[in-house]
PDB file of N, CA and C in Angstrom:
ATOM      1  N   UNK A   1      -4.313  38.518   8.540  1.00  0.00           N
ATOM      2  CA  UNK A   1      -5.118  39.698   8.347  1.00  0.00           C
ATOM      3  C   UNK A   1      -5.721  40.095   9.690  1.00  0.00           C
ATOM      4  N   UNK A   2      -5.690  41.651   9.872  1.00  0.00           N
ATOM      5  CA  UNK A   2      -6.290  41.862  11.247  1.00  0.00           C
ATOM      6  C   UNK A   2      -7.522  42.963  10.707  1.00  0.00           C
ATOM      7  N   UNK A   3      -8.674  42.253  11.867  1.00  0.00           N
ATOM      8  CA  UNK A   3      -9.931  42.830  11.659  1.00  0.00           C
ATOM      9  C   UNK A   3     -10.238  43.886  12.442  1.00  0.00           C
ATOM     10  N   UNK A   4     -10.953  44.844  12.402  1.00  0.00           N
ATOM     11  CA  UNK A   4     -11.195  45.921  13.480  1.00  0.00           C
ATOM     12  C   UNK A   4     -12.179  45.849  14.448  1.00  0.00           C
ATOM     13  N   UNK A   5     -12.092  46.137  15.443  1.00  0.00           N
ATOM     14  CA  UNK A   5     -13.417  46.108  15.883  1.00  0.00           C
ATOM     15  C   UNK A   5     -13.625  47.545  16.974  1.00  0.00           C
ATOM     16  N   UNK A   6     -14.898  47.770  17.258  1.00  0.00           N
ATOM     17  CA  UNK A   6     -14.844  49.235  17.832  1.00  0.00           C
ATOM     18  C   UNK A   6     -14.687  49.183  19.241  1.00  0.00           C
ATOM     19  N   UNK A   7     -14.962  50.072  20.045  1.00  0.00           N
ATOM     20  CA  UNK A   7     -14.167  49.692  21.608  1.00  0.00           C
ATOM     21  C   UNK A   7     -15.409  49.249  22.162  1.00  0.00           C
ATOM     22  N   UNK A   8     -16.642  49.733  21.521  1.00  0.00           N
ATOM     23  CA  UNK A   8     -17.851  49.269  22.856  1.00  0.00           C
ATOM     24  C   UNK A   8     -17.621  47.467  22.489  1.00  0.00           C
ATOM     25  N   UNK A   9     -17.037  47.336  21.811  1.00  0.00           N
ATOM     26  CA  UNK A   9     -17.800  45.835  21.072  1.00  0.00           C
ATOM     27  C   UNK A   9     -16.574  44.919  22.142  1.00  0.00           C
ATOM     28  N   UNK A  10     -15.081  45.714  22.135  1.00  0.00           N
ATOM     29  CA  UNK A  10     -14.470  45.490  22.799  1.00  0.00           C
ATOM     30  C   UNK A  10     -14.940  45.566  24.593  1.00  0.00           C
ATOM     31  N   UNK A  11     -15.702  46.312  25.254  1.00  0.00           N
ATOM     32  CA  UNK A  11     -15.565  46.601  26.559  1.00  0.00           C
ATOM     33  C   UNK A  11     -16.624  45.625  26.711  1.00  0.00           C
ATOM     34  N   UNK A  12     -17.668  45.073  25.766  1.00  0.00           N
ATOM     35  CA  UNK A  12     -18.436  44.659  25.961  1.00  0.00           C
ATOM     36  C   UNK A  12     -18.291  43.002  26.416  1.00  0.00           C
ATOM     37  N   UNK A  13     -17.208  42.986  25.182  1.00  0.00           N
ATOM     38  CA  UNK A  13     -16.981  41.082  25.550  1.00  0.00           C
ATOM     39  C   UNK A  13     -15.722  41.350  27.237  1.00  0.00           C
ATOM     40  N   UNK A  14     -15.110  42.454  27.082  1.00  0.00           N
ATOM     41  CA  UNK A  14     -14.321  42.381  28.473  1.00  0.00           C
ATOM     42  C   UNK A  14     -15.551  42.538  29.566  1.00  0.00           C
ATOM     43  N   UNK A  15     -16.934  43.094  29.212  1.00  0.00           N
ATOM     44  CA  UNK A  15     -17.772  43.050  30.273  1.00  0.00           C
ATOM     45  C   UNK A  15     -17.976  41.962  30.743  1.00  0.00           C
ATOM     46  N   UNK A  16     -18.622  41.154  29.351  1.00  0.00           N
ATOM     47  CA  UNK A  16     -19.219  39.728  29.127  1.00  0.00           C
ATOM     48  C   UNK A  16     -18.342  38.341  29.990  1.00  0.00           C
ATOM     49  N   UNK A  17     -16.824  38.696  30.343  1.00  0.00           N
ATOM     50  CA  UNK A  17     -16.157  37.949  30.427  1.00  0.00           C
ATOM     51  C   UNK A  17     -15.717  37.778  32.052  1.00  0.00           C
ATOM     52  N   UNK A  18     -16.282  39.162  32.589  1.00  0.00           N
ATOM     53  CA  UNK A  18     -15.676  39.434  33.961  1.00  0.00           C
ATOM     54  C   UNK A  18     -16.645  39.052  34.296  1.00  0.00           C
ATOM     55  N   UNK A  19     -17.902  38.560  34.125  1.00  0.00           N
ATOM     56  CA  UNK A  19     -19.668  38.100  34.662  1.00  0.00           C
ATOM     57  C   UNK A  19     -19.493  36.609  34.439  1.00  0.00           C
ATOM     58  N   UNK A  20     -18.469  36.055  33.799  1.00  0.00           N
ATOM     59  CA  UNK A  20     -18.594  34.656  33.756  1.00  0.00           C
ATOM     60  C   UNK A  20     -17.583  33.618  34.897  1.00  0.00           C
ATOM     61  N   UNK A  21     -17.985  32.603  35.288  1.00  0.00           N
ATOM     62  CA  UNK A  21     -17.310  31.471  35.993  1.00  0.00           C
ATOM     63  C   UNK A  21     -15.958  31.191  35.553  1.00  0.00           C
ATOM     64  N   UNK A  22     -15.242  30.925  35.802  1.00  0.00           N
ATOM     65  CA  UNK A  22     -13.457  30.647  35.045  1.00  0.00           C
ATOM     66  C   UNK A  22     -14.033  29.604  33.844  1.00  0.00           C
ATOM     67  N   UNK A  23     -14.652  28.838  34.109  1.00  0.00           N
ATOM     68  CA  UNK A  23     -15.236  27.376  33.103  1.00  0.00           C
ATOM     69  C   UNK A  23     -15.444  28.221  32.204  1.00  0.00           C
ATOM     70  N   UNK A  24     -16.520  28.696  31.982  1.00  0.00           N
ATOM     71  CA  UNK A  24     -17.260  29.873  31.161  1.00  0.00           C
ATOM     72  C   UNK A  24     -16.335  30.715  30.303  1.00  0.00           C
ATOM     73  N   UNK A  25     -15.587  31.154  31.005  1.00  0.00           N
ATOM     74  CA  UNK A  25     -14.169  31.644  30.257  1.00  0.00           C
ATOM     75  C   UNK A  25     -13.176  30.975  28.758  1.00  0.00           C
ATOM     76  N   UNK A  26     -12.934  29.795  29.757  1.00  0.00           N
ATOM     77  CA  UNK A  26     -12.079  29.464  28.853  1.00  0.00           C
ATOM     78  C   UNK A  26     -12.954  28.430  27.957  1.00  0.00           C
ATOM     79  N   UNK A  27     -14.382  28.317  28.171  1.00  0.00           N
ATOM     80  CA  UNK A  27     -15.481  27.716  27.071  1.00  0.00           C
ATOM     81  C   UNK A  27     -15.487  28.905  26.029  1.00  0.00           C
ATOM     82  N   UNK A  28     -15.750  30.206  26.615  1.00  0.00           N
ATOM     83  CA  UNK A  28     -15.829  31.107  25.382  1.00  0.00           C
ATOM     84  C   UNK A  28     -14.070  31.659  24.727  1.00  0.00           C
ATOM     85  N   UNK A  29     -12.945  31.538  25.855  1.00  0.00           N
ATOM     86  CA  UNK A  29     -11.934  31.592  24.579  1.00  0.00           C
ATOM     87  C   UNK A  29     -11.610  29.928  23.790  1.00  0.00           C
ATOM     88  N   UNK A  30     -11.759  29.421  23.997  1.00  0.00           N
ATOM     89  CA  UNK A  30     -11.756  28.146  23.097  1.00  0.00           C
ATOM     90  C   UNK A  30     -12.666  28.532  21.527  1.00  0.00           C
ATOM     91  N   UNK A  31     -14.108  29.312  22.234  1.00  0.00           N
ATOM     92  CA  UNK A  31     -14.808  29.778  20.986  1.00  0.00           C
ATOM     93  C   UNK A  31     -14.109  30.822  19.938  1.00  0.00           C
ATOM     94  N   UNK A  32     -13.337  31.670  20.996  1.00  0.00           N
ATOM     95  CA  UNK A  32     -13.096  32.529  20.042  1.00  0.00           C
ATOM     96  C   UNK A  32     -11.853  31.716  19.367  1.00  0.00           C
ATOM     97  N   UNK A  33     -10.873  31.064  19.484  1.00  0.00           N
ATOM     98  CA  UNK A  33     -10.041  30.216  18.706  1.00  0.00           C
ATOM     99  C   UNK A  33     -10.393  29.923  17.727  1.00  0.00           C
ATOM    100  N   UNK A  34     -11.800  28.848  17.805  1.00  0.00           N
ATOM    101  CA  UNK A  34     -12.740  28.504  17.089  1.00  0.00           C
ATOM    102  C   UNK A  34     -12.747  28.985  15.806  1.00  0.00           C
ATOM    103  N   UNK A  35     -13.680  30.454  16.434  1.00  0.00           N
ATOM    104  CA  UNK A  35     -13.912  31.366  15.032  1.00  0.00           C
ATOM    105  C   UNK A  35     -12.676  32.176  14.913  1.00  0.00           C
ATOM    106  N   UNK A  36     -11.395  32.283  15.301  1.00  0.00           N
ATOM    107  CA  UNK A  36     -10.204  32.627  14.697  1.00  0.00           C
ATOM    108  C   UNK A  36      -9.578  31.454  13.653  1.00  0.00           C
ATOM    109  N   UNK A  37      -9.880  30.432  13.542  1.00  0.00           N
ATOM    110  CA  UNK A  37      -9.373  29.155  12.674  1.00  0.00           C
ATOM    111  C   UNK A  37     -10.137  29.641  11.847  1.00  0.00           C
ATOM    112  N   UNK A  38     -11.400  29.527  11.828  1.00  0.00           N
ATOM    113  CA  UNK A  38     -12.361  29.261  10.824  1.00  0.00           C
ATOM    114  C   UNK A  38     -12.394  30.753   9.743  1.00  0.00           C
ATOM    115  N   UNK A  39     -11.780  31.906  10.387  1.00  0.00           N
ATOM    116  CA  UNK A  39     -11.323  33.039   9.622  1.00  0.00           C
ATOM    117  C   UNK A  39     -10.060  32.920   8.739  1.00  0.00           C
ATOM    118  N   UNK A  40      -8.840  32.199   9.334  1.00  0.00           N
ATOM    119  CA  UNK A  40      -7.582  31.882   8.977  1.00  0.00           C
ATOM    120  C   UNK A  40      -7.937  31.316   7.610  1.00  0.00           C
ATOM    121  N   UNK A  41      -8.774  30.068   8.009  1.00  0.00           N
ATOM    122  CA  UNK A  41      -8.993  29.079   6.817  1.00  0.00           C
ATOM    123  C   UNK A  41      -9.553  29.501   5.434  1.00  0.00           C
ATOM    124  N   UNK A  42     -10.816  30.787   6.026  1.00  0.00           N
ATOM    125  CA  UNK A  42     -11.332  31.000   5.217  1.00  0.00           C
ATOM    126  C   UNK A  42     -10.385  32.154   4.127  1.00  0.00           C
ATOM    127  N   UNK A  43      -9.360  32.709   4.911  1.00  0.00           N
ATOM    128  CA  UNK A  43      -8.609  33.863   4.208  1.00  0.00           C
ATOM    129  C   UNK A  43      -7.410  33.226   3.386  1.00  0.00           C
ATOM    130  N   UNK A  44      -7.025  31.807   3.824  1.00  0.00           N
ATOM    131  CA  UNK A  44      -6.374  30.836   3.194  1.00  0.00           C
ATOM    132  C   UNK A  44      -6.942  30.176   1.499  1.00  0.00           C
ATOM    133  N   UNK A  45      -7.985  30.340   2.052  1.00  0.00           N
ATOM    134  CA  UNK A  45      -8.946  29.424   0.883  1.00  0.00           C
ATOM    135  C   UNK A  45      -9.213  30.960  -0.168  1.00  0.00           C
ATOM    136  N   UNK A  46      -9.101  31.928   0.281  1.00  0.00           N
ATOM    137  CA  UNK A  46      -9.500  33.160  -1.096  1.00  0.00           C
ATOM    138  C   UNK A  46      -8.202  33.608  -1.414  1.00  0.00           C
ATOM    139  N   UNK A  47      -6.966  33.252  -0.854  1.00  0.00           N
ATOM    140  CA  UNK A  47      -5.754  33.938  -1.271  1.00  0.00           C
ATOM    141  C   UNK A  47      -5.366  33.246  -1.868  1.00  0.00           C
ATOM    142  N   UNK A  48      -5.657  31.879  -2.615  1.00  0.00           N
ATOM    143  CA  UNK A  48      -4.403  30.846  -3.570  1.00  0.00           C
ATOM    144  C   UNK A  48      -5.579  29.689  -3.902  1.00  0.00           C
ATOM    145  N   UNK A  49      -5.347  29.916  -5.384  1.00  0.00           N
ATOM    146  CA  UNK A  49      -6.084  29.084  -5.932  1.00  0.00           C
ATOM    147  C   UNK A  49      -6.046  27.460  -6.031  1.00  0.00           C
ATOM    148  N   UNK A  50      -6.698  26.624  -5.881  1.00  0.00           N
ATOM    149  CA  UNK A  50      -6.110  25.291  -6.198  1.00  0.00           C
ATOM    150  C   UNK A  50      -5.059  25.393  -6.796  1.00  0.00           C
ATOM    151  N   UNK A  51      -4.677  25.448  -7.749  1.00  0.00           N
ATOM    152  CA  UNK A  51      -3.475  25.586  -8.889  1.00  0.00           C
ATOM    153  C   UNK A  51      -2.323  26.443  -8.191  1.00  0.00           C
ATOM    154  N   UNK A  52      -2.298  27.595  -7.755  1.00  0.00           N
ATOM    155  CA  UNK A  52      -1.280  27.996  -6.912  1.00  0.00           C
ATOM    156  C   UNK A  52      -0.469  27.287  -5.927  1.00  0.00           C
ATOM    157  N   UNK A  53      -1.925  26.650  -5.327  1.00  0.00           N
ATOM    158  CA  UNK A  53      -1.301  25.872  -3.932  1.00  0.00           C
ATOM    159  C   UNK A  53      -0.425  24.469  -4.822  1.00  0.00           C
ATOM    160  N   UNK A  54      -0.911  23.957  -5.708  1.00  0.00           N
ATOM    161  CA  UNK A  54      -0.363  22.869  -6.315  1.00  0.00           C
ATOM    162  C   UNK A  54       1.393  23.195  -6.600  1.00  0.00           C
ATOM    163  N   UNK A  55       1.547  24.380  -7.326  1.00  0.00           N
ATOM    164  CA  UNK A  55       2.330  25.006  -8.162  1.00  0.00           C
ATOM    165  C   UNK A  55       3.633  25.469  -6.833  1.00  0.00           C
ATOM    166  N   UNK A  56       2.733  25.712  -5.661  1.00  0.00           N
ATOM    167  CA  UNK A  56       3.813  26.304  -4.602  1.00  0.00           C
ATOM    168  C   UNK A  56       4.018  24.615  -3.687  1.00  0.00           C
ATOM    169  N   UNK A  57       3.421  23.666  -3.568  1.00  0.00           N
ATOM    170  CA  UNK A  57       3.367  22.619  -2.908  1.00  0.00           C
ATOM    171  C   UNK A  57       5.002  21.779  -3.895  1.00  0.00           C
ATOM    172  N   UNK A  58       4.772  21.718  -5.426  1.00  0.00           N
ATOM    173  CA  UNK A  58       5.888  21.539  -6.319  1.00  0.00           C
ATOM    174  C   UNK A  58       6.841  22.189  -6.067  1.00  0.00           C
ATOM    175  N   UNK A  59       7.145  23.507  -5.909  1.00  0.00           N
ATOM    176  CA  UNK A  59       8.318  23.765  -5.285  1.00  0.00           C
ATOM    177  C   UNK A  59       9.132  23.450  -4.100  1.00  0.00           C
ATOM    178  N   UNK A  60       8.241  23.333  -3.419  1.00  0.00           N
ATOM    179  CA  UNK A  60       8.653  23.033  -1.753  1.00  0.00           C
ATOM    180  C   UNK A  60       9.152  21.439  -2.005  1.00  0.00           C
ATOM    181  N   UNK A  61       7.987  20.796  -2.886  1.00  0.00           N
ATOM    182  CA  UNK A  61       9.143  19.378  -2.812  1.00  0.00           C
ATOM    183  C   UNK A  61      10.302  19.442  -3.678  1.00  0.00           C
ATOM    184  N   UNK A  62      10.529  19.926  -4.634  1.00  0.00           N
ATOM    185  CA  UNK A  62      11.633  20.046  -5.393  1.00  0.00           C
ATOM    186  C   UNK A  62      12.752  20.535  -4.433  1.00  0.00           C
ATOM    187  N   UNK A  63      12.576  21.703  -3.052  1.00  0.00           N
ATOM    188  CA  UNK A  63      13.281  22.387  -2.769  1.00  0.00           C
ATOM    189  C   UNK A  63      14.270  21.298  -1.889  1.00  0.00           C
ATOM    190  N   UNK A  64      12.740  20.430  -1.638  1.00  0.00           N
ATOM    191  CA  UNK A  64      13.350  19.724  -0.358  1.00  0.00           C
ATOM    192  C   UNK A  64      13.887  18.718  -0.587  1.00  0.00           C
ATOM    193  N   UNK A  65      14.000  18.066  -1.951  1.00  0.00           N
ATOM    194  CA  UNK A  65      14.607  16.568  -3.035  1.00  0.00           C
ATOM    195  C   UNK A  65      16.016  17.049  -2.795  1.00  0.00           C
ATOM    196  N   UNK A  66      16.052  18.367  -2.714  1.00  0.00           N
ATOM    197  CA  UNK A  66      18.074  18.933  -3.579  1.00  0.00           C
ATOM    198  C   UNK A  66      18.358  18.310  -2.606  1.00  0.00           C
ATOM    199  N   UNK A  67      20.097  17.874  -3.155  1.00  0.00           N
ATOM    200  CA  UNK A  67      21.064  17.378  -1.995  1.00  0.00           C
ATOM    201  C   UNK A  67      21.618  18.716  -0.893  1.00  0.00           C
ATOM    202  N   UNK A  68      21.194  19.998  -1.094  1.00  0.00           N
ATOM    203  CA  UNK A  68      21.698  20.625  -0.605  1.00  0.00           C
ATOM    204  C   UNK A  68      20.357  20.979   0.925  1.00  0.00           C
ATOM    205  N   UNK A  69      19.010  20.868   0.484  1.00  0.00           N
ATOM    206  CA  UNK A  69      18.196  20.674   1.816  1.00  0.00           C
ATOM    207  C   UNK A  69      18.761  19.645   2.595  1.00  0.00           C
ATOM    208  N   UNK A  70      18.545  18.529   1.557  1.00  0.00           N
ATOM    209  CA  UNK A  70      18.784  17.329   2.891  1.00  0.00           C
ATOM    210  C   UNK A  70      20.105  16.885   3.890  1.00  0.00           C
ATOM    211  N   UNK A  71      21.137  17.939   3.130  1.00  0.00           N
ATOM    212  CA  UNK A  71      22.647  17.972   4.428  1.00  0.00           C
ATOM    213  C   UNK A  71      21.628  18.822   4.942  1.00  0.00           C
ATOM    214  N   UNK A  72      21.256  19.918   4.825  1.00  0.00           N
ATOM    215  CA  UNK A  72      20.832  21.185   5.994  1.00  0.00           C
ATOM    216  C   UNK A  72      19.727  20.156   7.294  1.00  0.00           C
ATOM    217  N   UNK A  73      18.959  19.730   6.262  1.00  0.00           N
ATOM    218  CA  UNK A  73      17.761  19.097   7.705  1.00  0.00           C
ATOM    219  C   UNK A  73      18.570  17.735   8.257  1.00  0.00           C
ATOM    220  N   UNK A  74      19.713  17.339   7.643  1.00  0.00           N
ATOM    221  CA  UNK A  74      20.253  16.058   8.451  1.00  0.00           C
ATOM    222  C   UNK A  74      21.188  17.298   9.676  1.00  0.00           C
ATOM    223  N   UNK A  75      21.556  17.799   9.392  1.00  0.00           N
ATOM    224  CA  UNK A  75      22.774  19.110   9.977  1.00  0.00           C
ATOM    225  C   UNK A  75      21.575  19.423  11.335  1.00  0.00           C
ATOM    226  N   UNK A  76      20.222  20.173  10.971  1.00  0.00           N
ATOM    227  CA  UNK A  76      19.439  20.051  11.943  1.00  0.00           C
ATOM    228  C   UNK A  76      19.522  19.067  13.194  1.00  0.00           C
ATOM    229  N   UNK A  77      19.051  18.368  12.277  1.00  0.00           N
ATOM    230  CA  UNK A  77      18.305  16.406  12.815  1.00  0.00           C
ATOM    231  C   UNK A  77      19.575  16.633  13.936  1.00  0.00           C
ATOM    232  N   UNK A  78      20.811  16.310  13.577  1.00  0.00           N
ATOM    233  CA  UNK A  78      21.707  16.214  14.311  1.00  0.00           C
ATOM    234  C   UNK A  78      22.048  17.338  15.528  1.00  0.00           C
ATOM    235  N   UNK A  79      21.648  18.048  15.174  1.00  0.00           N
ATOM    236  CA  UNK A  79      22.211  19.545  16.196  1.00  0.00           C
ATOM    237  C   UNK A  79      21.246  18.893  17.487  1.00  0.00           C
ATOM    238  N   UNK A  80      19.597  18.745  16.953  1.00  0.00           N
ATOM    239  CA  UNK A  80      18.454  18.519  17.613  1.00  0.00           C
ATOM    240  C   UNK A  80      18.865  16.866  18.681  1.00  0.00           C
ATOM    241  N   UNK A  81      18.937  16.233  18.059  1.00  0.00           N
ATOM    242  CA  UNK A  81      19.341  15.222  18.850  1.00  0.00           C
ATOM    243  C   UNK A  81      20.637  15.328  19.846  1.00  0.00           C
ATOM    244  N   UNK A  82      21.506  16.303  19.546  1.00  0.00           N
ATOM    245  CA  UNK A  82      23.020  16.059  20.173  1.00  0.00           C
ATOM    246  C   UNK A  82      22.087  17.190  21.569  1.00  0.00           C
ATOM    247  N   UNK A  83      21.688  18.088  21.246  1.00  0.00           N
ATOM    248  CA  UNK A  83      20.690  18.846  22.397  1.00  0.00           C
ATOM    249  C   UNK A  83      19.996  17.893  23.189  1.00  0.00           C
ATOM    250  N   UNK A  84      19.450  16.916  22.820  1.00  0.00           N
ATOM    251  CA  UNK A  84      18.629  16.124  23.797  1.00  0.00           C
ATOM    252  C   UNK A  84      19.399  15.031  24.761  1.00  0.00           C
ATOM    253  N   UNK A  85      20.028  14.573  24.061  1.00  0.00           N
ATOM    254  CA  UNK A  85      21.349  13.767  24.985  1.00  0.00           C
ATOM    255  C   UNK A  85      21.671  14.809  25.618  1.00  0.00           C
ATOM    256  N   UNK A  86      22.424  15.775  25.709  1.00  0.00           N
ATOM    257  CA  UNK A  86      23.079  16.920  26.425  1.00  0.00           C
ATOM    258  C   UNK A  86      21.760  16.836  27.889  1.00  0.00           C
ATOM    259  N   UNK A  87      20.715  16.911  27.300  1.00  0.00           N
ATOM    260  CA  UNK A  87      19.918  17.327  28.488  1.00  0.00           C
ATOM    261  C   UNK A  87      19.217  18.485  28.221  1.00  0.00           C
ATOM    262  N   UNK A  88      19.475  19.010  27.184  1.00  0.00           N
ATOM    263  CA  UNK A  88      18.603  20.522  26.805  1.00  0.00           C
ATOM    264  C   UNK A  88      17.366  20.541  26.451  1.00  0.00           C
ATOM    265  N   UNK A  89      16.603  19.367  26.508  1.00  0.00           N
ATOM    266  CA  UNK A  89      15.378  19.336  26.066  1.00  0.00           C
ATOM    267  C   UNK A  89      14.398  18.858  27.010  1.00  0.00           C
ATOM    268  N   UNK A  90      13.234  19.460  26.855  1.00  0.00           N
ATOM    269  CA  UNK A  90      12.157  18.920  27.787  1.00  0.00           C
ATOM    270  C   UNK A  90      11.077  18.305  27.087  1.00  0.00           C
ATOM    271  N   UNK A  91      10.248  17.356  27.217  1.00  0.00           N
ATOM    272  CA  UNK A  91       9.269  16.674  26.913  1.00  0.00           C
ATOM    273  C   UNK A  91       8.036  17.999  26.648  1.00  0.00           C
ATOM    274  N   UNK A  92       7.262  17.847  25.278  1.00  0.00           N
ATOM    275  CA  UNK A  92       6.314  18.355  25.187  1.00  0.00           C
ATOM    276  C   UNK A  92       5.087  18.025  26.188  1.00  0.00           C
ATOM    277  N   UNK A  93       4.217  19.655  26.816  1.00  0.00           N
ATOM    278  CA  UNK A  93       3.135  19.166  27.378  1.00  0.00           C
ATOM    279  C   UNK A  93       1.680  19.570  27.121  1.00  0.00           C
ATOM    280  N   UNK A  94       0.586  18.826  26.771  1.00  0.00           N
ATOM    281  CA  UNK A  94      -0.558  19.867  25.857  1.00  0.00           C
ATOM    282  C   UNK A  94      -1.877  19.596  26.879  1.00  0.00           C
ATOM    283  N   UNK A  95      -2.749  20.033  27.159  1.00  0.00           N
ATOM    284  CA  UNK A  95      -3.645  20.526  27.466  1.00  0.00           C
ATOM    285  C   UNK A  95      -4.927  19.188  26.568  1.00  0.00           C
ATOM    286  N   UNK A  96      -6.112  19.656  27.670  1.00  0.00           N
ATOM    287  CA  UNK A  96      -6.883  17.988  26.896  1.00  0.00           C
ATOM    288  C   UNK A  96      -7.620  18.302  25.506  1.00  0.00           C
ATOM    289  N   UNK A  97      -7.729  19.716  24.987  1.00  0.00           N
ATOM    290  CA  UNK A  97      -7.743  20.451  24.014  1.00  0.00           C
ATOM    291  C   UNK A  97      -6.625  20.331  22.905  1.00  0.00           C
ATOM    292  N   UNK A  98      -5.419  19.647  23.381  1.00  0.00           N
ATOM    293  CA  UNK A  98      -4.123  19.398  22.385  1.00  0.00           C
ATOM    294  C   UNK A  98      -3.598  20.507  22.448  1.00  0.00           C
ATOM    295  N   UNK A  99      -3.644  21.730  23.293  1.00  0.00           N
ATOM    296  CA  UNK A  99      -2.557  22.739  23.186  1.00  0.00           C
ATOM    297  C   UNK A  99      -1.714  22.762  23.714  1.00  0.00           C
ATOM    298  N   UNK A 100      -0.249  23.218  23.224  1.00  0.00           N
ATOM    299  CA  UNK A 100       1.278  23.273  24.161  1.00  0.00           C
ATOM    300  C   UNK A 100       1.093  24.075  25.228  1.00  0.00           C
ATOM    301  N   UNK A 101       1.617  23.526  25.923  1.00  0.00           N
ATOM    302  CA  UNK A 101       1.775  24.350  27.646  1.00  0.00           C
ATOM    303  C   UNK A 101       3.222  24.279  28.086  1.00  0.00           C
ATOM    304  N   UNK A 102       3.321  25.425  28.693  1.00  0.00           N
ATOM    305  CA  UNK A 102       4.751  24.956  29.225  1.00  0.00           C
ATOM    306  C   UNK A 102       5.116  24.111  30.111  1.00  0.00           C
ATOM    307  N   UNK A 103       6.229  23.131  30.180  1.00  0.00           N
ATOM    308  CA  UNK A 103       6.697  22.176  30.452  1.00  0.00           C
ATOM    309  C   UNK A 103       7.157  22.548  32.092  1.00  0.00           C
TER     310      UNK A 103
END
């Protein structure tokens, strides 16, 4: 879901942001992450009821029991591994926050 916001509110945090130290920066986008999770979660938690999530969680394992998922994710598994022998793969790298960075 995307929220609106008006432009002063916008020029204001681009004000707010060009007055701060680089530290300062990425202290306040970490915040805004923050309160972008804590929106996600909350729009998660009013769109599907306990019972939904139960009801859609049952499907997904049923989907994933068939013999016909588990050739597909072994078919994966395999593609994924024959890539890494090859050399096509690089080691994940994250940030002391746990975020992916590029390698």
């Amino acid at each position: 879901m995307t929220y609106a916001t008006t432009e002063a509110q916008e020029q204001t945090l681009i004000h707010i942001i060009r007055s701060l130290p680089p530290n300062r920066v990425e202290q306040l986008v970490d915040f805004a992450h923050f309160l972008e999770a804590q929106v996600i979660e909350q729009d998660l938690e009013t769109d599907e009821s306990e019972e939904e999530i139960a009801v859609d969680n049952d499907r997904w394992d049923a989907l994933l029991a068939s013999d016909e998922s588990q050739k597909l994710l072994k078919k994966l598994a395999d593609e994924a591994l024959a890539e890494h022998r090859a050399g096509k793969t690089r080691p994940m790298k994250f940030t002391d926050e746990g975020r992916i960075v590029p390698g």
